[in-house]
N, C-alpha and C. Protein backbone atom coordinates (compact mmCIF):
# COMPACT_ATOMS: atom_id res chain seq x y z
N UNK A 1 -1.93 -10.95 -24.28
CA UNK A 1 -1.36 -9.62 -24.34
C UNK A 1 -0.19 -9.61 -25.31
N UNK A 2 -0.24 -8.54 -25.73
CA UNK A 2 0.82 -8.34 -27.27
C UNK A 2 1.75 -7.25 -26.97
N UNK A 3 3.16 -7.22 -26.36
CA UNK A 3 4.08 -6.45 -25.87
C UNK A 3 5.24 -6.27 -26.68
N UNK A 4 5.32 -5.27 -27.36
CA UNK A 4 6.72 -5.20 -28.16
C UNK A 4 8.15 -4.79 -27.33
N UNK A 5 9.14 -5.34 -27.92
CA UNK A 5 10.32 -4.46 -27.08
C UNK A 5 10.69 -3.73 -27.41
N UNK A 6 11.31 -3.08 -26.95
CA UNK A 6 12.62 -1.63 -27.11
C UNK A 6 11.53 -0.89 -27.18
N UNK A 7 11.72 0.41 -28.14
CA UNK A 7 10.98 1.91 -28.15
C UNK A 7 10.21 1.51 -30.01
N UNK A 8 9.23 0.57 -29.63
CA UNK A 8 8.19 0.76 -31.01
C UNK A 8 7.11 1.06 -30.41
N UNK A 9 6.43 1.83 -31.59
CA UNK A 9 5.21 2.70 -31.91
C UNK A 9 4.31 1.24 -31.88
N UNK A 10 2.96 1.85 -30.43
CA UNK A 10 1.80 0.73 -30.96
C UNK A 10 0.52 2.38 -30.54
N UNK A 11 0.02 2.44 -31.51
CA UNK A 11 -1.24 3.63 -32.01
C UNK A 11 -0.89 4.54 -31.14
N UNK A 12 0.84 4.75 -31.62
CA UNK A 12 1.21 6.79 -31.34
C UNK A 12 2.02 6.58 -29.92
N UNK A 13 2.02 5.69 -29.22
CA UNK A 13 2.69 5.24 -27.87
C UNK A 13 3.72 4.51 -27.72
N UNK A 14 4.40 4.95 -27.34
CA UNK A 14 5.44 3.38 -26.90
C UNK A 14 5.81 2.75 -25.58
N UNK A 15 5.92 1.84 -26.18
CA UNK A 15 6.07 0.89 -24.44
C UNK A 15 7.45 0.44 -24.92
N UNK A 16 7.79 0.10 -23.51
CA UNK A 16 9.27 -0.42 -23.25
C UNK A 16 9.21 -1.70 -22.73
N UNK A 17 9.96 -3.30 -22.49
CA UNK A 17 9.36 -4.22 -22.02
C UNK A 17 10.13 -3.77 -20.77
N UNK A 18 10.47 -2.87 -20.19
CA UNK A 18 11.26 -3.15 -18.38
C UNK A 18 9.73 -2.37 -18.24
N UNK A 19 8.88 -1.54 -18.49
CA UNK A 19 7.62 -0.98 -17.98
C UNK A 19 6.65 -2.14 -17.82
N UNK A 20 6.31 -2.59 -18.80
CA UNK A 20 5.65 -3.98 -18.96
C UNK A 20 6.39 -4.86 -17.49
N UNK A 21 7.25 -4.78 -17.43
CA UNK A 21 7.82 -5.67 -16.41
C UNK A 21 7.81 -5.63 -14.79
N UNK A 22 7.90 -3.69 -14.73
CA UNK A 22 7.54 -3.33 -13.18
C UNK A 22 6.37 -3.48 -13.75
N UNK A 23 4.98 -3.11 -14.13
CA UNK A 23 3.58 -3.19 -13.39
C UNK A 23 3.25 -4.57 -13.34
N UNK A 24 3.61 -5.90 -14.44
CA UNK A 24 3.61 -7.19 -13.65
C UNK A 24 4.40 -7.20 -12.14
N UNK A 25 5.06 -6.87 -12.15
CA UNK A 25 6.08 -7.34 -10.82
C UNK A 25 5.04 -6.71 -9.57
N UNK A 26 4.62 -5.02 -9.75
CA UNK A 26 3.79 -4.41 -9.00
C UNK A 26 2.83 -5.00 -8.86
N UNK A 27 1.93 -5.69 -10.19
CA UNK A 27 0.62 -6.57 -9.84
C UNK A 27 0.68 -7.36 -8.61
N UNK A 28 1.41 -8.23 -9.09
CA UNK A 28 2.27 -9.45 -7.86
C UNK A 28 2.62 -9.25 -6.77
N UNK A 29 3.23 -8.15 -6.26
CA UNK A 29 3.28 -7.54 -5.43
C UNK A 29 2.19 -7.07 -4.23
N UNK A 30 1.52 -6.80 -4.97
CA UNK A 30 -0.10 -5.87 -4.94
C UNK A 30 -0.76 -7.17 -4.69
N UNK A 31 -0.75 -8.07 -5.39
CA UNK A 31 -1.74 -9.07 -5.06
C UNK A 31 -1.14 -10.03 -3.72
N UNK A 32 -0.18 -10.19 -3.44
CA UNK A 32 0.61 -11.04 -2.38
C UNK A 32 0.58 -9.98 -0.77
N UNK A 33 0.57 -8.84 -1.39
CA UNK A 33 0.27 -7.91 -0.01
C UNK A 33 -1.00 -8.09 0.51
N UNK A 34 -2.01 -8.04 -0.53
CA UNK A 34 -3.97 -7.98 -0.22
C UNK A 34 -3.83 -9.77 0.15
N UNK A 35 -3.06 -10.74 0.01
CA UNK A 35 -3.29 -11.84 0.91
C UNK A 35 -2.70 -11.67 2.16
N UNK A 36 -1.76 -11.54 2.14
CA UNK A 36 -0.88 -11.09 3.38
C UNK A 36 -2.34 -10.31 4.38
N UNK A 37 -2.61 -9.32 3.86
CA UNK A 37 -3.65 -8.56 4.75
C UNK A 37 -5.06 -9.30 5.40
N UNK A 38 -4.96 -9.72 4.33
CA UNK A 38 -6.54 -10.39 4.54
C UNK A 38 -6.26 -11.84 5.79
N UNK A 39 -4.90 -12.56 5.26
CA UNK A 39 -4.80 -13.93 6.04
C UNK A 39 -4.50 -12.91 7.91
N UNK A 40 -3.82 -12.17 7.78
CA UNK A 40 -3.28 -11.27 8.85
C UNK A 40 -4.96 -11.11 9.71
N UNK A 41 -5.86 -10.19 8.83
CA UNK A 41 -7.31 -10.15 9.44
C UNK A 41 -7.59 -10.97 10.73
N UNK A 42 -7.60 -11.99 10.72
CA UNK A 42 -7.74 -13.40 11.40
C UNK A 42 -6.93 -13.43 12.70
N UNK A 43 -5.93 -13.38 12.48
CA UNK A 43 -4.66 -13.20 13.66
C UNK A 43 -4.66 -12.11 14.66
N UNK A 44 -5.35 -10.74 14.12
CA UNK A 44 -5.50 -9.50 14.60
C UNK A 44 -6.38 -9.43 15.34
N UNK A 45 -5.45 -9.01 17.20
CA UNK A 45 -7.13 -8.58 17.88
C UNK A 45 -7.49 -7.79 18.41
N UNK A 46 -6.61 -6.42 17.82
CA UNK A 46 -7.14 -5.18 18.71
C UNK A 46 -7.95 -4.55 17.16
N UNK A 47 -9.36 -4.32 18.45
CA UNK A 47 -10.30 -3.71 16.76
C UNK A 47 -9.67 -2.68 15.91
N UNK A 48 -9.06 -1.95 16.37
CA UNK A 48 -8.61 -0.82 15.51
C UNK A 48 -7.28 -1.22 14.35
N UNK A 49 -6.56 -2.18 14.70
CA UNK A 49 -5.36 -3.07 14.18
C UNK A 49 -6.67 -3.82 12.89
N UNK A 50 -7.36 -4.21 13.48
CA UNK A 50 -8.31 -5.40 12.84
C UNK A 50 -8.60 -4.09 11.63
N UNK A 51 -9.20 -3.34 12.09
CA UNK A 51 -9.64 -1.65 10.81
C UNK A 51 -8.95 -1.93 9.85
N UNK A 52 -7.56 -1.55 10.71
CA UNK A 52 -6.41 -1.17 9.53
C UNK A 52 -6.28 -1.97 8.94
N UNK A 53 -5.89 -3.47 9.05
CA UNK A 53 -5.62 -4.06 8.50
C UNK A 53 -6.99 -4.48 7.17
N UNK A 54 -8.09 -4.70 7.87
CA UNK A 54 -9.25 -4.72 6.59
C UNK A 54 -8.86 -3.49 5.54
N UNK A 55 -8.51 -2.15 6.13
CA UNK A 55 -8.39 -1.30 5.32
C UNK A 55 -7.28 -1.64 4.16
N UNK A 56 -6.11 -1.83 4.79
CA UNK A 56 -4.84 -2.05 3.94
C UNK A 56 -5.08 -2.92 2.62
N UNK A 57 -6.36 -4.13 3.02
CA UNK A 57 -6.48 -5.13 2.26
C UNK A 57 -7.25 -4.75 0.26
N UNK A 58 -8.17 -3.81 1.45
CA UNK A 58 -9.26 -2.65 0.31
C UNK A 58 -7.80 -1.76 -0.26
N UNK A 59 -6.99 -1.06 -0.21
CA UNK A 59 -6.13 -0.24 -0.65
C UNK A 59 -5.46 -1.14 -1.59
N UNK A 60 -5.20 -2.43 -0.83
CA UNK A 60 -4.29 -3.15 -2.13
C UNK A 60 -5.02 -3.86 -3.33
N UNK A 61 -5.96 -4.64 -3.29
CA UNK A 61 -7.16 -4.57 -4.45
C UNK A 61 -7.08 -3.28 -4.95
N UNK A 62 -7.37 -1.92 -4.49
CA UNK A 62 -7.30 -0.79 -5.45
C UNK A 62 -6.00 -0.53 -6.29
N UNK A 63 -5.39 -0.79 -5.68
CA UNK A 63 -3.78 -0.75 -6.25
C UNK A 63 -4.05 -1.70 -7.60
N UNK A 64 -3.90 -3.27 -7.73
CA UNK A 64 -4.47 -4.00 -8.09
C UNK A 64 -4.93 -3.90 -9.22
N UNK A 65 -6.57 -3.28 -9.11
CA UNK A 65 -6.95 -2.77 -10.32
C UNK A 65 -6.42 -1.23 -10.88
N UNK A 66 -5.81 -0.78 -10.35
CA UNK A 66 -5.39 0.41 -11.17
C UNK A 66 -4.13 0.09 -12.05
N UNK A 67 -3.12 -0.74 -11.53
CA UNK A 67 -2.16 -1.42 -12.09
C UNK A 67 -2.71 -2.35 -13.11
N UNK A 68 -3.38 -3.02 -13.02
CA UNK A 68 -4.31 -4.07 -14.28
C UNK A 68 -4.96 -3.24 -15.28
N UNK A 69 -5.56 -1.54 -15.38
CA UNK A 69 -5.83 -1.07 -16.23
C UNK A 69 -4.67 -0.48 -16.70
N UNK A 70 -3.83 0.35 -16.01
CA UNK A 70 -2.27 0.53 -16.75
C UNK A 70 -2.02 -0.26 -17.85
N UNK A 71 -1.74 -1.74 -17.47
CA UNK A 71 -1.47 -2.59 -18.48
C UNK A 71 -2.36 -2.53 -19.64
N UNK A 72 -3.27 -2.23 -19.04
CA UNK A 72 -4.60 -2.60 -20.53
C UNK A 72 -4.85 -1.30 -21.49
N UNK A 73 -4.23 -0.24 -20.41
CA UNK A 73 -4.56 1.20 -21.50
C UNK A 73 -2.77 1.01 -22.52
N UNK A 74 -1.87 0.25 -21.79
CA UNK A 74 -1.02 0.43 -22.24
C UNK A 74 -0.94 -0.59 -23.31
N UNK A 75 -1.58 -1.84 -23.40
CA UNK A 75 -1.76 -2.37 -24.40
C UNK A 75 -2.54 -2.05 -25.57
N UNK A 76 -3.78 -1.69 -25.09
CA UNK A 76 -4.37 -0.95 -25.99
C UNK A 76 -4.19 0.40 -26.61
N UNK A 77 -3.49 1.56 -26.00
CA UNK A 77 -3.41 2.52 -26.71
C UNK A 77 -1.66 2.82 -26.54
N UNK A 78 -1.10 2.10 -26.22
CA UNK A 78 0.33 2.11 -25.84
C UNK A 78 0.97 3.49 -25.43
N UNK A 79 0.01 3.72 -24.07
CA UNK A 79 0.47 4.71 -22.77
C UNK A 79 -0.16 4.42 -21.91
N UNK A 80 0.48 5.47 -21.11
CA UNK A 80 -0.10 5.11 -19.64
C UNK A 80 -1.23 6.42 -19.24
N UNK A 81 -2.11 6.02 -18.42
CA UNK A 81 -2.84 7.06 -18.24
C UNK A 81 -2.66 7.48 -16.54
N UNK A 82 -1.85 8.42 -16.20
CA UNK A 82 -2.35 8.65 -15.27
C UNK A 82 -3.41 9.28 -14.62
N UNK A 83 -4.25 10.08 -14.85
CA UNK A 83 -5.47 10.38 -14.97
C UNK A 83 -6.52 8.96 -14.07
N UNK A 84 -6.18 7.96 -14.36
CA UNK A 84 -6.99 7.09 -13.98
C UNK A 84 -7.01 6.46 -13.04
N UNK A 85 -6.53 7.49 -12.09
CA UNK A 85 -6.34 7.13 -9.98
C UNK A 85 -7.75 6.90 -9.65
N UNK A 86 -7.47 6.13 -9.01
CA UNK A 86 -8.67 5.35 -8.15
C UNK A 86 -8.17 4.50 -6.61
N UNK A 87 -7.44 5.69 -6.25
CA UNK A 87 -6.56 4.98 -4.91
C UNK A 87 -8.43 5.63 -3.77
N UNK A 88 -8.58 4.50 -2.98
CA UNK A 88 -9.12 5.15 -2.17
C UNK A 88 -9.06 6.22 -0.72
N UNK A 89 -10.27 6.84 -0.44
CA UNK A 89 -10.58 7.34 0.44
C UNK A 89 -9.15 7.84 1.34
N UNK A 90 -7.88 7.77 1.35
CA UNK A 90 -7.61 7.94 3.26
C UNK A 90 -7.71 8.41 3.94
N UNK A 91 -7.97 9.55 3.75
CA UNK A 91 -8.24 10.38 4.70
C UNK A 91 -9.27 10.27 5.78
N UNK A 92 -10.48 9.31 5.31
CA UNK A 92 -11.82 8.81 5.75
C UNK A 92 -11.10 8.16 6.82
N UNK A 93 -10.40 7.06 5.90
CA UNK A 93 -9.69 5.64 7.18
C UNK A 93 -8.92 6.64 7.97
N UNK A 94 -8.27 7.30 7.53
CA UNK A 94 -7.42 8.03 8.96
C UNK A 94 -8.25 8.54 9.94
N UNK A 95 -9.08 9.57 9.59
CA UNK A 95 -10.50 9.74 10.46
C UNK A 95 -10.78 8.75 11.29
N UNK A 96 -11.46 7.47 10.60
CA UNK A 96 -11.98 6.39 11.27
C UNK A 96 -11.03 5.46 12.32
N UNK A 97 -9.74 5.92 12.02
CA UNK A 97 -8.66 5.06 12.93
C UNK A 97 -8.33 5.94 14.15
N UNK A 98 -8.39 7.57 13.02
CA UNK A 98 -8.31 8.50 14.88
C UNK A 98 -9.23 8.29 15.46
N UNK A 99 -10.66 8.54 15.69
CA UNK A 99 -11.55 8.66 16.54
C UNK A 99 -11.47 7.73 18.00
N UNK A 100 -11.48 6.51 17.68
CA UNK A 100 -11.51 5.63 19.57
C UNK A 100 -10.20 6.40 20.29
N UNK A 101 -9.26 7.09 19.02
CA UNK A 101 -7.81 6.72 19.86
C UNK A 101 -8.25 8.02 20.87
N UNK A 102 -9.21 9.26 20.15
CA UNK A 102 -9.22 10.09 20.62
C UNK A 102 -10.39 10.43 22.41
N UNK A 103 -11.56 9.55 21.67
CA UNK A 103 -12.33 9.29 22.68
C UNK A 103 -12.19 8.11 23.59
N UNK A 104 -10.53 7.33 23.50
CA UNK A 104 -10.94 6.54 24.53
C UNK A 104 -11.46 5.32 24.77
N UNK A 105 -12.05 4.98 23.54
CA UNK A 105 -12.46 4.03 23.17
C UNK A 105 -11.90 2.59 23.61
N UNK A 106 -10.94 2.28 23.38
CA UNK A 106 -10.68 1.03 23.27
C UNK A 106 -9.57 0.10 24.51
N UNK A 107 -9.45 -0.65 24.76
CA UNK A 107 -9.01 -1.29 25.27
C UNK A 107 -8.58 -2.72 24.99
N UNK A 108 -6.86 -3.15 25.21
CA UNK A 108 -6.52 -4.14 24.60
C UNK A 108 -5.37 -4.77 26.12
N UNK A 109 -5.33 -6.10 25.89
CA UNK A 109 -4.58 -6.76 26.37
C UNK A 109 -3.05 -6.63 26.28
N UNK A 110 -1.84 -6.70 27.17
CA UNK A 110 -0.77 -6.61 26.64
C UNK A 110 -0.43 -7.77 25.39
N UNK A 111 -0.75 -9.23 25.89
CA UNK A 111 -0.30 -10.79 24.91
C UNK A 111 -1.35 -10.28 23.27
N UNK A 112 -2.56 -9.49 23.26
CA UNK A 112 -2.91 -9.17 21.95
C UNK A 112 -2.42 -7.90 21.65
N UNK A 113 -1.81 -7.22 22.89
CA UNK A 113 -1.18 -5.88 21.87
C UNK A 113 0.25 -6.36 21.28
N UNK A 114 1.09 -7.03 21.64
CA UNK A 114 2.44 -7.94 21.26
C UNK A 114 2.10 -8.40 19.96
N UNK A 115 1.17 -9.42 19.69
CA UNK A 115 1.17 -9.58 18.94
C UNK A 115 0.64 -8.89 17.42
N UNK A 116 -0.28 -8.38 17.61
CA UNK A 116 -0.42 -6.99 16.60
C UNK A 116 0.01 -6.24 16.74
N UNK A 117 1.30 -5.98 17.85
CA UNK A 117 1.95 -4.50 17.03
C UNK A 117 3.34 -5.38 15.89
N UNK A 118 3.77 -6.55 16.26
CA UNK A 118 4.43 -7.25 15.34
C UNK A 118 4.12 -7.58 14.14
N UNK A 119 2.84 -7.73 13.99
CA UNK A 119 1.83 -7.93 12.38
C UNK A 119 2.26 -6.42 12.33
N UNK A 120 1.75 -5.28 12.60
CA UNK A 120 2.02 -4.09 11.72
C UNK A 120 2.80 -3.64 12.26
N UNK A 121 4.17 -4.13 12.26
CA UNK A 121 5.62 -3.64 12.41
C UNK A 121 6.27 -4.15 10.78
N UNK A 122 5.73 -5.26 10.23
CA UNK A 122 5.94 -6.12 9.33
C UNK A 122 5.04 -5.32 7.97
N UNK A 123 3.51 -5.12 8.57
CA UNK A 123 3.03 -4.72 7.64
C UNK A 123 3.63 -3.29 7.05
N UNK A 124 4.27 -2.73 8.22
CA UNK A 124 4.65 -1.07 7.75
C UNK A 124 6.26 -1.46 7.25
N UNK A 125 7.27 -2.79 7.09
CA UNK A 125 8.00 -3.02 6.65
C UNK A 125 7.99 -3.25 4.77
N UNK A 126 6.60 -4.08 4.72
CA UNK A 126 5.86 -4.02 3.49
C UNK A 126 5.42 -2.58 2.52
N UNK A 127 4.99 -1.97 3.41
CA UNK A 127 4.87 -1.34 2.66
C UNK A 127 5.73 0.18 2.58
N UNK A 128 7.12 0.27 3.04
CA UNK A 128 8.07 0.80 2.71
C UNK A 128 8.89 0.24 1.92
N UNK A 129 8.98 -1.39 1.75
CA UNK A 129 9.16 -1.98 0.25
C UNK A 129 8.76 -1.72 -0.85
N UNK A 130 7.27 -1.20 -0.69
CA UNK A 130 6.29 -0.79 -2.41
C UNK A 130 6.68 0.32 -2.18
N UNK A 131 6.97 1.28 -1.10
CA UNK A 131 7.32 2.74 -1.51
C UNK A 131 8.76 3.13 -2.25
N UNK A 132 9.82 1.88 -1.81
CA UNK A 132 11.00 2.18 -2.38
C UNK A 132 10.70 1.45 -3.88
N UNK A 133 10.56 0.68 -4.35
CA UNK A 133 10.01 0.37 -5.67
C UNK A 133 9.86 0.92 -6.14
N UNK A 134 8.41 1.68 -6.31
CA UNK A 134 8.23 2.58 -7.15
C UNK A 134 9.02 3.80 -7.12
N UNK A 135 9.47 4.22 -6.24
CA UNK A 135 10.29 5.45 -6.49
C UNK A 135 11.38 5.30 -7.22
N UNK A 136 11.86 3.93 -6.97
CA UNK A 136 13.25 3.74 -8.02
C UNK A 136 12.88 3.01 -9.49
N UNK A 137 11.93 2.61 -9.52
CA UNK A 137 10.70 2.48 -10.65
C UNK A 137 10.69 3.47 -11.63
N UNK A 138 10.15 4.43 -11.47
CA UNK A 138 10.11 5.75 -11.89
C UNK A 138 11.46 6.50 -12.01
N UNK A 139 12.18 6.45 -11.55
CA UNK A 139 13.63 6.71 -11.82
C UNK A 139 14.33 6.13 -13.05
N UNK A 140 13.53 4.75 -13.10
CA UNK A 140 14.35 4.13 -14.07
C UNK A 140 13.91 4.08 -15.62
N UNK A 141 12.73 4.76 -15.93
CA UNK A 141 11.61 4.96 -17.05
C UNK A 141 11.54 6.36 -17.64
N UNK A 142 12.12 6.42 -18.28
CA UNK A 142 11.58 7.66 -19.48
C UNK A 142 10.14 8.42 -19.49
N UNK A 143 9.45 7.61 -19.39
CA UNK A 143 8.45 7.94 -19.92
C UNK A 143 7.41 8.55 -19.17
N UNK A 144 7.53 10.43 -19.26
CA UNK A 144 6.54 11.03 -18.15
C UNK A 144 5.74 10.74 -17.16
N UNK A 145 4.28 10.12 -18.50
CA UNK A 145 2.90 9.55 -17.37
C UNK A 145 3.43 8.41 -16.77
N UNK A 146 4.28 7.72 -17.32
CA UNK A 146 4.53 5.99 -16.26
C UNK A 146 5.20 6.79 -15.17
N UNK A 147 6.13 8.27 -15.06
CA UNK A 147 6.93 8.37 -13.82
C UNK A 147 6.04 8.46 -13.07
N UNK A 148 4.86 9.80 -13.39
CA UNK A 148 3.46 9.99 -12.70
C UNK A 148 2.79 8.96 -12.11
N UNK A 149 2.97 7.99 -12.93
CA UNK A 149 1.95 6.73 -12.48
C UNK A 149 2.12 5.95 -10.83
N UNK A 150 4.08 5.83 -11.13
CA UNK A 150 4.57 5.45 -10.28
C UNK A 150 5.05 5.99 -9.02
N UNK A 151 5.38 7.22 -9.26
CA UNK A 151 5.27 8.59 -7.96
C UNK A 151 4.05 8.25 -7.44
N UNK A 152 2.82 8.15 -8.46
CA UNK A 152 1.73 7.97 -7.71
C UNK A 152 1.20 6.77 -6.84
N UNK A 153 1.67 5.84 -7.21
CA UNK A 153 1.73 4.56 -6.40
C UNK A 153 2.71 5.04 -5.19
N UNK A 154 3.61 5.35 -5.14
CA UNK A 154 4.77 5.63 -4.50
C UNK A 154 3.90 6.77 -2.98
N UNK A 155 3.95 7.60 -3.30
CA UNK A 155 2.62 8.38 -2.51
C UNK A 155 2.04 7.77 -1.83
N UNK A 156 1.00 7.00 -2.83
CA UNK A 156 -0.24 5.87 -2.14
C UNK A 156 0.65 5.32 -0.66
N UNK A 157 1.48 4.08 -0.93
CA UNK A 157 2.30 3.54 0.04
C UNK A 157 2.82 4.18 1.12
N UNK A 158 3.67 5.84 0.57
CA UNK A 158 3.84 6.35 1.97
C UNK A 158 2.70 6.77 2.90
N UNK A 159 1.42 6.99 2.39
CA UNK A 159 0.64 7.38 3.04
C UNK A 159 0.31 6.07 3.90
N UNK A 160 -0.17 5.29 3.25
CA UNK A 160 -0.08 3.53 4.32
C UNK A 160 0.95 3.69 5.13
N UNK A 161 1.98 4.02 4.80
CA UNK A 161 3.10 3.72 6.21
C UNK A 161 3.04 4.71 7.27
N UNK A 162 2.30 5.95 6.52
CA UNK A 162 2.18 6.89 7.71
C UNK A 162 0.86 6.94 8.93
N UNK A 163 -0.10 6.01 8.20
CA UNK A 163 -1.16 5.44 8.77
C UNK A 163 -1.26 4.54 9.63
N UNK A 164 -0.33 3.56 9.50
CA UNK A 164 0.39 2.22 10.20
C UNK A 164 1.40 2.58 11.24
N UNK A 165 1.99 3.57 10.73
CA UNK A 165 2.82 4.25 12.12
C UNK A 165 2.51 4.80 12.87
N UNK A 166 1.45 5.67 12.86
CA UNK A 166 0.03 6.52 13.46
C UNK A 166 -0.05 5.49 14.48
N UNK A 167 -0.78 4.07 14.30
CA UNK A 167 -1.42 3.19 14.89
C UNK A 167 -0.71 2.66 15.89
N UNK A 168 0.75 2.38 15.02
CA UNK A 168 1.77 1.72 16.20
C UNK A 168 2.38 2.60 16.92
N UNK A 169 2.77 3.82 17.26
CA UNK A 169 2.67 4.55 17.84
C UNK A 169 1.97 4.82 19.02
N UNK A 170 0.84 4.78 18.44
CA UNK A 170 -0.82 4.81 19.62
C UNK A 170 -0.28 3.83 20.11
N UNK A 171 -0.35 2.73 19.86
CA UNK A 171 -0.46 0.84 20.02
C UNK A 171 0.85 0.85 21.56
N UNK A 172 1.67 1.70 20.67
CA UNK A 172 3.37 1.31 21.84
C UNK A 172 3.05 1.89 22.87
N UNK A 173 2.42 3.41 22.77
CA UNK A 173 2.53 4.48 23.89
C UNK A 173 1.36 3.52 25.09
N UNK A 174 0.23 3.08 24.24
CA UNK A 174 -0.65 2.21 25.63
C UNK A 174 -0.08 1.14 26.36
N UNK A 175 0.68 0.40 25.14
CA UNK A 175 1.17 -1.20 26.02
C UNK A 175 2.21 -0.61 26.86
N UNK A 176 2.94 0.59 26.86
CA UNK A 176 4.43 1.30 28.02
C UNK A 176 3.30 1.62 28.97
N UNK A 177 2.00 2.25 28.24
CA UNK A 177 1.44 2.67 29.66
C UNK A 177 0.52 1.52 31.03
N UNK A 178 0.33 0.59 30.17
CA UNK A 178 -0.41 -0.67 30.65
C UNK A 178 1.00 -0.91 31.35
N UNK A 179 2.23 -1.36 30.87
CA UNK A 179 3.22 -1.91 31.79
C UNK A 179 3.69 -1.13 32.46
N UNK A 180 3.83 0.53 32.71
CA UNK A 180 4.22 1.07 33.60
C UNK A 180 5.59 1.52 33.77
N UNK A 181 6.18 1.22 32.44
CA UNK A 181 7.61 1.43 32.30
C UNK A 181 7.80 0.98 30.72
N UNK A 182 8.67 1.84 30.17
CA UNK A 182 9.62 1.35 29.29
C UNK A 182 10.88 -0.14 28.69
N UNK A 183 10.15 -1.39 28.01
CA UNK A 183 11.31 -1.69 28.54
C UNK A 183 12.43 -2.27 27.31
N UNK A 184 12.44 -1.33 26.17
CA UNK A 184 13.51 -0.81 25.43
C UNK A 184 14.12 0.02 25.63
């Protein structure tokens, strides 16, 4: 990859190297979260925790590659395209995460609800990290479509945290109701 610094022209575009620098950092990011998720998979044992978390793993691969073509439209035509979202589905996964909660479905242990509501107490810590990033990301860049780009990542994430809080929410209100009391 061929990255110039400061504000030069590569075919009508310019890149900056601190832009070049958040979507590496975001890659990395992006890629260390989708392990995080995936190794987490394993550990997780309430099915619906187990969902989310497969889900989170699929969201961050998408992230992933949308950040890896950034770089490549930005190398090659030196901009950013926002146009080229490819965040998936959530609304589907939100669907698919309400339904047991609604019918009833499920049933979990207190020692496996403890421990997965602590995996996504962590995971929704994560990803209010990528949401403050990019928002101060985009704050810090000139350059329209990269703010777009990064608002838009920024979005993506709050919506994960609002999905993950959804869950733990559900998750807290059963394990108070399994124990019969409050005991925070």
């Amino acid at each position: 990859m061929v990255y110039l610094k400061g504000n030069q022209d590569i075919k009508g575009g310019i890149v900056l190297e601190m832009e070049k620098k958040i979507l590496e950092f975001a890659l990395k990011m992006e890629g260390e979260a989708r392990d995080f998720y995936l190794n987490a998979k394993n550990k997780v044992n309430d099915p619906m925790a187990k969902s989310l978390v497969n889900y989170l793993a699929d969201w961050e691969l998408s992230h992933c590659n949308f950040i890896q073509d950034q770089l490549k439209k930005i190398e090659s035509a030196g901009k950013w395209d926002p146009a080229a979202a490819t965040e998936m589905d959530e609304e589907s996964a939100r669907e698919f995460l309400r339904k047991p909660w609604i019918e009833g479905e499920l049933q979990s242990s207190l020692a496996s609800s403890v421990s997965d509501i602590s995996l996504l107490r962590m995971a929704l810590a994560l990803e209010r990290d990528f949401n403050n990033f990019y928002k101060k990301a985009a704050e810090k860049i000139d350059n329209t479509d990269g703010k777009k780009v990064l608002n838009m990542l920024a979005n993506w994430e709050a919506e994960h945290m609002s999905i993950i809080d959804s869950q733990l929410q559900q998750m807290h209100k059963d394990f108070m109701t399994e124990m019969g009391f409050e005991p925070f």
